[in-house]
N, C-alpha and C. Protein backbone atom coordinates (compact mmCIF):
# COMPACT_ATOMS: atom_id res chain seq x y z
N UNK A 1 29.33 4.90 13.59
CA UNK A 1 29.97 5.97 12.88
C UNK A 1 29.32 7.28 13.30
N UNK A 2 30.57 8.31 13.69
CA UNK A 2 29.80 9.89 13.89
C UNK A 2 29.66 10.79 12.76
N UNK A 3 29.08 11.20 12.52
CA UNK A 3 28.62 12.46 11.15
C UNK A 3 28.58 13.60 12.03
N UNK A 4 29.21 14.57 11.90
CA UNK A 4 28.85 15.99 12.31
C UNK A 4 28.38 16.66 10.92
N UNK A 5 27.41 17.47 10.74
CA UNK A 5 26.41 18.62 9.78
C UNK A 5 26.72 19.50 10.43
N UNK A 6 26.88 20.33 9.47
CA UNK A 6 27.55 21.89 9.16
C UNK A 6 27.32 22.62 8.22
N UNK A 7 25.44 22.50 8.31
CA UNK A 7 24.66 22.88 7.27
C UNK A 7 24.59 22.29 6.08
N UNK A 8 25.34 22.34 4.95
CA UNK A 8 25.15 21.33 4.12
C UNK A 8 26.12 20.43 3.38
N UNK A 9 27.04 20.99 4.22
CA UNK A 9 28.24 20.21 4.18
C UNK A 9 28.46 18.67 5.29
N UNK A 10 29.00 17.74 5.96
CA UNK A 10 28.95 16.66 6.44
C UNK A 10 30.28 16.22 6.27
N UNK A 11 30.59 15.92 7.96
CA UNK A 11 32.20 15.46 7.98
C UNK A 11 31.94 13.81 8.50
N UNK A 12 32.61 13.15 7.58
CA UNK A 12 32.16 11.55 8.29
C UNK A 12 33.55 11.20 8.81
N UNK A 13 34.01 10.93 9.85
CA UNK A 13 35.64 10.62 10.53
C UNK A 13 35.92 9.30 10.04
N UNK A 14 35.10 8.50 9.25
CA UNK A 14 35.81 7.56 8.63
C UNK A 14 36.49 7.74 7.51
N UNK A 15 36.25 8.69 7.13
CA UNK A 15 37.54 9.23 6.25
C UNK A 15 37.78 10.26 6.16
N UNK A 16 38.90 10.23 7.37
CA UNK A 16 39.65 11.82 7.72
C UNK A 16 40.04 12.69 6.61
N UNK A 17 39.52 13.65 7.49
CA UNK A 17 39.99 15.00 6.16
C UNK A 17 39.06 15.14 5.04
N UNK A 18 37.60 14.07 4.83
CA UNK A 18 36.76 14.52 3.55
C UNK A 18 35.68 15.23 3.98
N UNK A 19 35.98 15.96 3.25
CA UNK A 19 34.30 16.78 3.08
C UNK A 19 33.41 16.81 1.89
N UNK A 20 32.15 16.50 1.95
CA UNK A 20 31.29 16.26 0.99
C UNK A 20 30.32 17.08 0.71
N UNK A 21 29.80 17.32 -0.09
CA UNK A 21 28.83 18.33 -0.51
C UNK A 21 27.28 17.74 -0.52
N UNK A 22 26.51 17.78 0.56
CA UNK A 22 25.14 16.97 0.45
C UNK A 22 24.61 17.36 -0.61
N UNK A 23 23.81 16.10 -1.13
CA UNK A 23 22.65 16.84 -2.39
C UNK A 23 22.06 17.58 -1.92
N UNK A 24 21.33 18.52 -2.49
CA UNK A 24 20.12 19.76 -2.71
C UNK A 24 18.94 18.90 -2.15
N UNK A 25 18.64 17.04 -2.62
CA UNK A 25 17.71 16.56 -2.52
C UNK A 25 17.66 15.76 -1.24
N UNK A 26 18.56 15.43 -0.64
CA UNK A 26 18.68 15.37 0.86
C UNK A 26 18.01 16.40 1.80
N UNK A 27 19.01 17.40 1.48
CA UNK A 27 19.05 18.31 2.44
C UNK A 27 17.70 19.65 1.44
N UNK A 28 16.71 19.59 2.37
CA UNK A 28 15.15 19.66 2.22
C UNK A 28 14.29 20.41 3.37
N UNK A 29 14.57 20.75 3.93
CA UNK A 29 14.34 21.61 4.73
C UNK A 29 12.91 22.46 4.60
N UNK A 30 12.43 22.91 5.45
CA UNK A 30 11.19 23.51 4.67
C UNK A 30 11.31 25.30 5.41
N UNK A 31 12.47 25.71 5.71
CA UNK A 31 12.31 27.08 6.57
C UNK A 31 11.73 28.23 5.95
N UNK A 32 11.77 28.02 4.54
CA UNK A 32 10.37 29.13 4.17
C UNK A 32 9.24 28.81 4.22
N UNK A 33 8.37 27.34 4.28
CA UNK A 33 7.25 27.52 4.23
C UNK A 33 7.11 27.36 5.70
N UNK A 34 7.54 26.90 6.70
CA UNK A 34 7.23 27.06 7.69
C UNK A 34 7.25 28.88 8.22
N UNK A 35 8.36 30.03 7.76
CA UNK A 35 8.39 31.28 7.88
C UNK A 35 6.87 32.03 7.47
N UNK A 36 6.43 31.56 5.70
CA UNK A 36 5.52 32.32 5.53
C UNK A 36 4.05 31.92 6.04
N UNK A 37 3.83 30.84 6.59
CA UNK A 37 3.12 30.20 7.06
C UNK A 37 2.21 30.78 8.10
N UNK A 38 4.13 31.23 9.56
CA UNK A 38 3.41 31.55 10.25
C UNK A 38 2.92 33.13 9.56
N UNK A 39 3.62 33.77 9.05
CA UNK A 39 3.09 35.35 8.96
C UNK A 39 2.48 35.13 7.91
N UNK A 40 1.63 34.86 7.97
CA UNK A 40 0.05 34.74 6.61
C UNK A 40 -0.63 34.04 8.35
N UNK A 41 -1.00 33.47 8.95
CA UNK A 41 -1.64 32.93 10.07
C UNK A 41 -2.12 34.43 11.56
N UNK A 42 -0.32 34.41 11.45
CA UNK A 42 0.21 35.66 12.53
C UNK A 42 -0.55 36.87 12.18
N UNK A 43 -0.56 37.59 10.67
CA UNK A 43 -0.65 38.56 10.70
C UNK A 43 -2.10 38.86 10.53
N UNK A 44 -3.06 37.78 10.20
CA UNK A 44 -4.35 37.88 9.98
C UNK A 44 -4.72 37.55 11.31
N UNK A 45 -4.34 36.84 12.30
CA UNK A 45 -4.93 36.85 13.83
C UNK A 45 -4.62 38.20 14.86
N UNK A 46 -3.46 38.77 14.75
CA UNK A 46 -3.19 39.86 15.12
C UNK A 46 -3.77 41.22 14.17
N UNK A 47 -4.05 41.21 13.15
CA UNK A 47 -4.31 42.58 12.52
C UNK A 47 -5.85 42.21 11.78
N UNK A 48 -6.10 41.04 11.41
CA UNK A 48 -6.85 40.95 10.43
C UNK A 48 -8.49 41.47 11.24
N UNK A 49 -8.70 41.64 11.92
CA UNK A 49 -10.10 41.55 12.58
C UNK A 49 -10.19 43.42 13.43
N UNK A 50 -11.24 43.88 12.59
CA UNK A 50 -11.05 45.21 12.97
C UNK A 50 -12.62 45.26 14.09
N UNK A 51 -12.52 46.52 14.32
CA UNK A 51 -14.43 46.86 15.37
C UNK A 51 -14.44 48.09 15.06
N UNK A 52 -15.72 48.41 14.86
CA UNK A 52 -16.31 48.99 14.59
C UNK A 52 -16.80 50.03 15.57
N UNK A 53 -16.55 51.48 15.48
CA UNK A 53 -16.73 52.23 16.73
C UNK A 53 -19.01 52.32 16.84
N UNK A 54 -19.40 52.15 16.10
CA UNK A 54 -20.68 52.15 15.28
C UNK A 54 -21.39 50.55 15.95
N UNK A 55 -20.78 49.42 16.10
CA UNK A 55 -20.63 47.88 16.09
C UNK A 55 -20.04 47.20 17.08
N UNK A 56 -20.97 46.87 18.03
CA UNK A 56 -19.89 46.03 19.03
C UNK A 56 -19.48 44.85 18.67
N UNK A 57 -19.32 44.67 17.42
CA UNK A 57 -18.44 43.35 16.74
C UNK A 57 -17.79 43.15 16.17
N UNK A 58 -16.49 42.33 15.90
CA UNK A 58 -15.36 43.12 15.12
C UNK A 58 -15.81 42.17 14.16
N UNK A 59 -15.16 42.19 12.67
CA UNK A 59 -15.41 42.04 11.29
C UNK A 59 -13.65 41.66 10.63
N UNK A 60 -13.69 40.75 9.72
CA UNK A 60 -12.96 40.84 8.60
C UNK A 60 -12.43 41.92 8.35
N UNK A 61 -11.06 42.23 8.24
CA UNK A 61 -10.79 43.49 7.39
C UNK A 61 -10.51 42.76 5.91
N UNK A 62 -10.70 41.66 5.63
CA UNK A 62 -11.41 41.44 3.99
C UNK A 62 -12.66 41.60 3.37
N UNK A 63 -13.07 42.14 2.96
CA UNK A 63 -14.41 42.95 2.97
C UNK A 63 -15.81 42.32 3.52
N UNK A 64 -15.16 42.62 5.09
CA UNK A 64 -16.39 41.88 5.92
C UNK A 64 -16.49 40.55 5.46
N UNK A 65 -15.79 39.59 5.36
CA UNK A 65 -15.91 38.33 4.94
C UNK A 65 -15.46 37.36 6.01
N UNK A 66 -16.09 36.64 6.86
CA UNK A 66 -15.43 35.91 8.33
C UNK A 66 -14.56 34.74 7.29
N UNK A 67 -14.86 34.10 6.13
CA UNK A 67 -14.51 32.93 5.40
C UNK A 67 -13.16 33.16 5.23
N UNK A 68 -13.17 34.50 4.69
CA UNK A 68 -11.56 34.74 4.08
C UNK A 68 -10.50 34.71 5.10
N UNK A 69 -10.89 35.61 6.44
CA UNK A 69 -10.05 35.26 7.47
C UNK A 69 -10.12 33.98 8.24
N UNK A 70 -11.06 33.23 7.99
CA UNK A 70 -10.78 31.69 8.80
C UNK A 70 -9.85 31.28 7.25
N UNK A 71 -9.71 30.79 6.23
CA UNK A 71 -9.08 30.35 5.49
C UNK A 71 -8.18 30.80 5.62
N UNK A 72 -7.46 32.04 5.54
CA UNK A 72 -6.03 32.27 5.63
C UNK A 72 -5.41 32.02 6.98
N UNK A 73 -6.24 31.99 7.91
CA UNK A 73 -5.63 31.34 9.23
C UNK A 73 -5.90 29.73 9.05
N UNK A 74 -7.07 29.15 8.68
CA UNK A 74 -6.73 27.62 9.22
C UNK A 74 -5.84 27.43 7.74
N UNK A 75 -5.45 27.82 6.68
CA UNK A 75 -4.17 27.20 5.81
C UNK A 75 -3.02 27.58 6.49
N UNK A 76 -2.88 28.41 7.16
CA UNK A 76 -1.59 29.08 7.87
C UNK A 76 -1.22 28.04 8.53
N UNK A 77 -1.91 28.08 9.29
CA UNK A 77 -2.05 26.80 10.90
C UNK A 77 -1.53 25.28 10.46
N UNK A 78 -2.46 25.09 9.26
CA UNK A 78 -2.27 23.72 8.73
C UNK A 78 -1.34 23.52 8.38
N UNK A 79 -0.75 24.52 7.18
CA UNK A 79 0.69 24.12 6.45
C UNK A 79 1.85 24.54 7.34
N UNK A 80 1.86 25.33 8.64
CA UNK A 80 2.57 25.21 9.72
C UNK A 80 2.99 23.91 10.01
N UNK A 81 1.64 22.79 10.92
CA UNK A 81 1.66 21.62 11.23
C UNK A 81 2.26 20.58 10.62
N UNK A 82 1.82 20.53 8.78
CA UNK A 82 2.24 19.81 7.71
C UNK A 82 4.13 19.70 7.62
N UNK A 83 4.53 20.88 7.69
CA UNK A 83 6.30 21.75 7.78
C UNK A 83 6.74 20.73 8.94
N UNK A 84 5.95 20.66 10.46
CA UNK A 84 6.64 20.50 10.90
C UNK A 84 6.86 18.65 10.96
N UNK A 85 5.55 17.89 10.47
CA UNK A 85 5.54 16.54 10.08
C UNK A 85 6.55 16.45 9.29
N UNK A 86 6.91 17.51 8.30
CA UNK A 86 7.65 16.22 7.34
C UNK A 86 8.82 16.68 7.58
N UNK A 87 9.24 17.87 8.93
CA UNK A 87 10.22 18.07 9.42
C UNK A 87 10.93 17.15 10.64
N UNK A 88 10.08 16.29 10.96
CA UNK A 88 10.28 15.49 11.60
C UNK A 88 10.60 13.94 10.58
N UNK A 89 9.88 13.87 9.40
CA UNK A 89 9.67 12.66 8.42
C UNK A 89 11.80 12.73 7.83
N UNK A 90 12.07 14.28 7.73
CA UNK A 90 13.47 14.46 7.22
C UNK A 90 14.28 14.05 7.98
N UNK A 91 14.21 14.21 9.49
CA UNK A 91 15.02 13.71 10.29
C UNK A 91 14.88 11.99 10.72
N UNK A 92 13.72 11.53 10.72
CA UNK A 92 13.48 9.92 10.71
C UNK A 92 14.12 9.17 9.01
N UNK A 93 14.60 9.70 8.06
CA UNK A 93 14.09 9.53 6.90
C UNK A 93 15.79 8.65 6.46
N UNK A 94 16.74 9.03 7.30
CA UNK A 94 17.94 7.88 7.23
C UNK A 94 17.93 6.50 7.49
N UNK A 95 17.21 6.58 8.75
CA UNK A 95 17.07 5.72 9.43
C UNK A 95 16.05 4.62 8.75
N UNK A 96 15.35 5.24 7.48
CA UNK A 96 14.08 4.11 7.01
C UNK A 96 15.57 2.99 5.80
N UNK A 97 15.35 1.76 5.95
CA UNK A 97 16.24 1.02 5.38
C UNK A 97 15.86 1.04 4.26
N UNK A 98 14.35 0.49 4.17
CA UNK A 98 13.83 -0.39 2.89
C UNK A 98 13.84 0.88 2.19
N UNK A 99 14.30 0.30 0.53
CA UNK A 99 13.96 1.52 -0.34
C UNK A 99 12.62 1.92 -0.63
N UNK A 100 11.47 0.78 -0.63
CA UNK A 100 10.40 0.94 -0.93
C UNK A 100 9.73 1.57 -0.14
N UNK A 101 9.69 1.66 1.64
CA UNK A 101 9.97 2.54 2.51
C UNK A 101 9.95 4.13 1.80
N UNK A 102 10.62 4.43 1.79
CA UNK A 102 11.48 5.58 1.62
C UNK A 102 10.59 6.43 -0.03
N UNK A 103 10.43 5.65 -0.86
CA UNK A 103 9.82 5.85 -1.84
C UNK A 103 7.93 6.37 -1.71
N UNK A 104 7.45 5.62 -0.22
CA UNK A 104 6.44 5.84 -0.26
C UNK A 104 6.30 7.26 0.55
N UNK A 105 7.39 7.59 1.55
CA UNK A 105 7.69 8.97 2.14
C UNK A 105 7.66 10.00 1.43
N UNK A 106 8.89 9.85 0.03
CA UNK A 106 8.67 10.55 -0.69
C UNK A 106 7.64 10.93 -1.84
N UNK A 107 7.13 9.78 -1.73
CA UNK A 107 5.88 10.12 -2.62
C UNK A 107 4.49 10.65 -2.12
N UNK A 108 4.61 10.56 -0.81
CA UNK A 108 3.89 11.53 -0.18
C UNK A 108 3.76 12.38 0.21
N UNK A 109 5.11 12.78 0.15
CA UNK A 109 5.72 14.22 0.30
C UNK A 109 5.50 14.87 -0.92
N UNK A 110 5.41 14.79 -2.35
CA UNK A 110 5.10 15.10 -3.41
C UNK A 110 4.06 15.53 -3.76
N UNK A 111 2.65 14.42 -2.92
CA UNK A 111 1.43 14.77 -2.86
C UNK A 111 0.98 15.73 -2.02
N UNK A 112 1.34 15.60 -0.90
CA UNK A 112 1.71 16.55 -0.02
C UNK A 112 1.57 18.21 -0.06
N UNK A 113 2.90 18.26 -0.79
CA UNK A 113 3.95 19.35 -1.52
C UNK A 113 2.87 20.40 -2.35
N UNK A 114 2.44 19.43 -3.26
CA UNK A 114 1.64 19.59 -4.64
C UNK A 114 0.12 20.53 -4.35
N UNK A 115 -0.60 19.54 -3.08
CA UNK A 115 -1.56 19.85 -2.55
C UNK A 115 -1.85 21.40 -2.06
N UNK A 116 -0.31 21.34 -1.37
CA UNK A 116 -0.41 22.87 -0.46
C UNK A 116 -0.31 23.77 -1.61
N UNK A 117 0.73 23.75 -2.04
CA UNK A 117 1.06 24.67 -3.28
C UNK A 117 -0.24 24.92 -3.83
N UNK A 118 -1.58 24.02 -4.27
CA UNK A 118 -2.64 24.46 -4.96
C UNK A 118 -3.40 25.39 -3.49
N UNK A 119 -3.17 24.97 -2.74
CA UNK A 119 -4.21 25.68 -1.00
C UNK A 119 -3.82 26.92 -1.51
N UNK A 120 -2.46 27.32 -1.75
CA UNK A 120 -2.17 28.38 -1.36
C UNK A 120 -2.18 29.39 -2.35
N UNK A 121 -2.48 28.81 -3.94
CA UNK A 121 -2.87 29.65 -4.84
C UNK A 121 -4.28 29.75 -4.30
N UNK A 122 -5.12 29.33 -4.31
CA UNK A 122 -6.86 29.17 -3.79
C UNK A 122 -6.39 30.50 -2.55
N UNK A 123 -5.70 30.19 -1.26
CA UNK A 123 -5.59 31.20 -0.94
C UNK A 123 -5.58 32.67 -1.05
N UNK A 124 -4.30 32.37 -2.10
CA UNK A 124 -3.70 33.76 -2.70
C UNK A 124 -4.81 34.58 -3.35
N UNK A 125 -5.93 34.32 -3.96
CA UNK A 125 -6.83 34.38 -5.26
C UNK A 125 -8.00 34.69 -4.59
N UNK A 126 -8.11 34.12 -3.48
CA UNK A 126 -9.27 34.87 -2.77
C UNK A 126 -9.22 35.41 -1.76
N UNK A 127 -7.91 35.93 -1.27
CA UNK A 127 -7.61 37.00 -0.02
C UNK A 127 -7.08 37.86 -1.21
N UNK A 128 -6.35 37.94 -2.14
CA UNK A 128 -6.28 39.24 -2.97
C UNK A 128 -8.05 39.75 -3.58
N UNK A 129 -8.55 38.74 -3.91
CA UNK A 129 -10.35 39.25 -4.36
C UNK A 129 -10.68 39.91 -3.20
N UNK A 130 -11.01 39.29 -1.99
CA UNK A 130 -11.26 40.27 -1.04
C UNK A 130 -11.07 41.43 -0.86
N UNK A 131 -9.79 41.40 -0.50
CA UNK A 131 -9.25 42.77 -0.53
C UNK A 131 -9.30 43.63 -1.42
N UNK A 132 -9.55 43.77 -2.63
CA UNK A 132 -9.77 44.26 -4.04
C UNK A 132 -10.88 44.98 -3.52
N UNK A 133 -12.13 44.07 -3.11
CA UNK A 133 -13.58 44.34 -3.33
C UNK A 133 -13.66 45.27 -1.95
N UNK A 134 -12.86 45.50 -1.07
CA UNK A 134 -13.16 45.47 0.29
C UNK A 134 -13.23 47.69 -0.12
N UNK A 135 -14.40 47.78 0.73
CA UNK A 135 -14.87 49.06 0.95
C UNK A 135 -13.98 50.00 2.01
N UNK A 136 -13.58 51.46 1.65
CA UNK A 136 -12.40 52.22 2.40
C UNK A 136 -12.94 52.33 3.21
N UNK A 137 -14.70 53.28 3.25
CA UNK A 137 -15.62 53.34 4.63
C UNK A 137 -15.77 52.50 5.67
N UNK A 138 -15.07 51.01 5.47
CA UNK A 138 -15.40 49.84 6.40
C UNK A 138 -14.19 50.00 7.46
N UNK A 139 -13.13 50.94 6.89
CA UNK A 139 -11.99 50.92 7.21
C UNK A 139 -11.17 52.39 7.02
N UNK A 140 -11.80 53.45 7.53
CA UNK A 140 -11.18 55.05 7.24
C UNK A 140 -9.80 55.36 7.65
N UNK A 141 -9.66 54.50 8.85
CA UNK A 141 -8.06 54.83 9.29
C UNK A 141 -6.76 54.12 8.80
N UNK A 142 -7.89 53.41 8.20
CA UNK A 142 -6.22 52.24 7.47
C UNK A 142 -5.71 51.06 8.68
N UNK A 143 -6.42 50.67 9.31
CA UNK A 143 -6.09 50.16 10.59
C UNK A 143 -5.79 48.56 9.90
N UNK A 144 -4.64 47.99 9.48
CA UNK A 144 -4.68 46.55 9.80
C UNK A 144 -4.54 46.57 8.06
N UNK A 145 -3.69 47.26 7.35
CA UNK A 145 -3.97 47.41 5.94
C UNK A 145 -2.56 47.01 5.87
N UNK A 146 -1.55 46.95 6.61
CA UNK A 146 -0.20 46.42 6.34
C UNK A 146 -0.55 45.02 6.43
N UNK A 147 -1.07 44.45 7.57
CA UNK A 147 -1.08 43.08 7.82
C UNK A 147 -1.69 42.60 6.94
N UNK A 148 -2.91 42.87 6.37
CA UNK A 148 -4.04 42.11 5.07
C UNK A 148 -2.84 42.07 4.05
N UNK A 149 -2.02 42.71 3.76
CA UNK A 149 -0.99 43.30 2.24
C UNK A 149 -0.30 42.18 2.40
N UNK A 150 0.77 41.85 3.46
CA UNK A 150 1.81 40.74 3.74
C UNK A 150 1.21 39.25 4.09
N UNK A 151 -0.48 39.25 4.48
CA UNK A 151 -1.00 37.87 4.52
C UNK A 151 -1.26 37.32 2.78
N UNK A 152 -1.54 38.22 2.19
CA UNK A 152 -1.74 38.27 0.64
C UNK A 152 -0.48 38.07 0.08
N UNK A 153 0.62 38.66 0.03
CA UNK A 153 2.02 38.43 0.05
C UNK A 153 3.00 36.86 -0.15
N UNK A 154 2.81 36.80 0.98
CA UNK A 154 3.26 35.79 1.81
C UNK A 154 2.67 34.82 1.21
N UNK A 155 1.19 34.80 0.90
CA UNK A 155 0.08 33.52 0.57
C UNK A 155 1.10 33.19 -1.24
N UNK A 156 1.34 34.54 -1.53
CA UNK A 156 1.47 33.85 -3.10
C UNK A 156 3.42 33.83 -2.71
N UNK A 157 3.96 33.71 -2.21
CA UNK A 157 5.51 32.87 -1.76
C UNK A 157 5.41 32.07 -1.47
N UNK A 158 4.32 31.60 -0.79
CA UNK A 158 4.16 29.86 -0.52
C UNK A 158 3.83 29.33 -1.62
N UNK A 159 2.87 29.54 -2.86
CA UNK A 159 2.91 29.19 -3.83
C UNK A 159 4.07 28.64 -4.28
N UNK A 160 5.24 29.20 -4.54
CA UNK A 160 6.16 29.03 -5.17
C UNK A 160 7.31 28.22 -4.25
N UNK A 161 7.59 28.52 -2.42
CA UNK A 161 8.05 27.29 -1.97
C UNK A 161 7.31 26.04 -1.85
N UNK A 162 6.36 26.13 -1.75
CA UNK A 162 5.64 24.77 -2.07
C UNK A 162 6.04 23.98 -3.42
N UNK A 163 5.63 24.56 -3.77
CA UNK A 163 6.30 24.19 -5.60
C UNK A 163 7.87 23.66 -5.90
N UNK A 164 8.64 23.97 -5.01
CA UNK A 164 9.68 24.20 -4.99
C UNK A 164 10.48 22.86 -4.05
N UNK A 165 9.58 22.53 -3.25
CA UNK A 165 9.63 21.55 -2.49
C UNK A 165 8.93 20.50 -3.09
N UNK A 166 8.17 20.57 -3.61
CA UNK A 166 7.44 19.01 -4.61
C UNK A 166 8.64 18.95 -5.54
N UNK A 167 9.28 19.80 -6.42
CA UNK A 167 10.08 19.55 -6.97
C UNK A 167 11.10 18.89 -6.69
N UNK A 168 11.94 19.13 -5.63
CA UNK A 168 13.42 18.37 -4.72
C UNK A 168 12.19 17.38 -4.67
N UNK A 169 11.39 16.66 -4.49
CA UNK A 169 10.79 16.02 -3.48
C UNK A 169 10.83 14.64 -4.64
N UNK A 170 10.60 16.02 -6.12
CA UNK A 170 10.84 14.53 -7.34
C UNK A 170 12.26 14.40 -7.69
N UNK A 171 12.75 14.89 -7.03
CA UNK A 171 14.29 14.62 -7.72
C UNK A 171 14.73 13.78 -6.87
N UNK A 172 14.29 13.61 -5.42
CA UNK A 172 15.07 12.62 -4.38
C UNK A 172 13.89 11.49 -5.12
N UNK A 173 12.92 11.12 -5.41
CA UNK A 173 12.38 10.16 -6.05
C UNK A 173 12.86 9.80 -7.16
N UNK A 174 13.54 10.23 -8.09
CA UNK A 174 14.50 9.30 -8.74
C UNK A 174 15.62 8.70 -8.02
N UNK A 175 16.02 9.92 -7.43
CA UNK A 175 17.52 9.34 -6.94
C UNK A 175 16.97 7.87 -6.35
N UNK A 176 16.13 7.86 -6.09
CA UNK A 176 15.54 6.53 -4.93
C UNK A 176 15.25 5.53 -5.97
N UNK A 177 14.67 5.85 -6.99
CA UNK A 177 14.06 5.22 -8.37
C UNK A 177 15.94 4.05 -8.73
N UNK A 178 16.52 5.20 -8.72
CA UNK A 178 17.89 5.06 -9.35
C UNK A 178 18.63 3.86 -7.97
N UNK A 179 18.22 4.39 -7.35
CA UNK A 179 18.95 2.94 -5.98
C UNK A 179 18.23 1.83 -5.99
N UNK A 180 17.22 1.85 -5.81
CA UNK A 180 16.10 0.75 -6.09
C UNK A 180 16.47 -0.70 -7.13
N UNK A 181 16.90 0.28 -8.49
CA UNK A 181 17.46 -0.10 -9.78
C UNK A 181 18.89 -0.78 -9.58
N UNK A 182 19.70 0.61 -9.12
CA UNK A 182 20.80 -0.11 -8.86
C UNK A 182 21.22 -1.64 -7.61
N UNK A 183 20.68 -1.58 -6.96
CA UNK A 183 20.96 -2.58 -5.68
C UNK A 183 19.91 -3.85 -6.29
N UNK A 184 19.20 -3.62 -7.27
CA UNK A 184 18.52 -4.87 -7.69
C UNK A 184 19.64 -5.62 -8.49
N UNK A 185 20.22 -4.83 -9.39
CA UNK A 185 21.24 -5.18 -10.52
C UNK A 185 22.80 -5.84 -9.38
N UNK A 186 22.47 -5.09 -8.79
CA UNK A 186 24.18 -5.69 -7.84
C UNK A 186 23.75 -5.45 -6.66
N UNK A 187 23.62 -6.75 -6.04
CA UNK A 187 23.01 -7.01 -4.68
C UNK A 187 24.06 -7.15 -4.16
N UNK A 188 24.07 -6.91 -2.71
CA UNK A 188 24.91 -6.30 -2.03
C UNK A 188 26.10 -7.64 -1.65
N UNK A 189 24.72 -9.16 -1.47
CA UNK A 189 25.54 -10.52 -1.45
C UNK A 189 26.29 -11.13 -2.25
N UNK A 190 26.44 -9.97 -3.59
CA UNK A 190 26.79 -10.66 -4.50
C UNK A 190 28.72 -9.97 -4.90
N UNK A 191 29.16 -9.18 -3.92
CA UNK A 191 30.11 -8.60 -3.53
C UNK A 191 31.23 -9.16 -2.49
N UNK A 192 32.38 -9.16 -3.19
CA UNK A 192 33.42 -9.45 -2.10
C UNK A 192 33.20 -9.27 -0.93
């Protein structure tokens, strides 16, 4: 059988002329956290690291803190990598038969989900402290003060797609809960 996708719609030619409306919990996608990901990563490797005309070494533009800019880059990096695993797990994820299979995908996707979402408050909470505490003299020209603003930004939107994605992530875990249930009750051999 051919399926053509058309975003979130799906034409199956075995029955001409229908069109169906995919669930919300299917169709899962992760294109914001993979978006803010990279620019919280991007914008602290490109802007975040200033020098000092005084200093032949460049520094944090979080108040001189090397920690804050390795954390907002290696969570960037990571939950990049993570996006694109379970962007690959969405596209393998028809193809898994067993329900119990499928249940343990999604339940790791939940943990997953759950995990980042806390990274990225921890993030959010201590690249905004930084920056709070961070001294103007370290930084007179303003050099790299857009990029610190949108890595801070960005850190607390992942909060909330993260969050957002554990959520679908429990709703396709019932639906799965709910098949599991159902195909126990009426097995498939037990049908005309």
């Amino acid at each position: 059988m051919l399926t053509l996708e058309f975003g979130i719609l799906e034409f199956d030619p075995s029955w001409i002329g229908s069109w169906t409306q995919r669930s919300w919990v299917s169709w899962r996608s992760r294109p914001g956290c993979e978006l803010f990901s990279i620019v919280v990563f991007g914008s602290i490797v490109n802007e975040g690291y200033l020098n000092s005309a005084s200093e032949g070494e460049e520094f944090c533009i979080y108040n001189r803190n090397p920690n804050a800019c390795s954390y907002g880059v290696a969570v960037g990096v990571l939950a990049f990598l993570t996006c694109l695993l379970y962007l690959a797990l969405d596209v393998y994820f028809p193809q898994i038969s067993s329900v119990k299979d499928r249940k343990k995908a999604v339940l790791s996707d939940i943990g997953v989900s759950a995990f980042w979402a806390f990274l990225w408050f921890v993030g959010f909470c201590y690249l905004a402290n930084q920056w709070q505490v961070s001294k103007p003299k370290d930084n007179p020209l303003n050099e790299g003060t857009d990029a610190a603003r949108a890595a801070i930004a960005f850190s607390f939107f992942s909060i909330f797609t993260w969050s957002l994605t554990a959520a679908l992530a429990v709703r396709r875990f019932k639906d799965l809960s709910f098949q599991e249930e159902y195909s126990t009750l009426f097995p498939a051999s037990a049908q005309p």
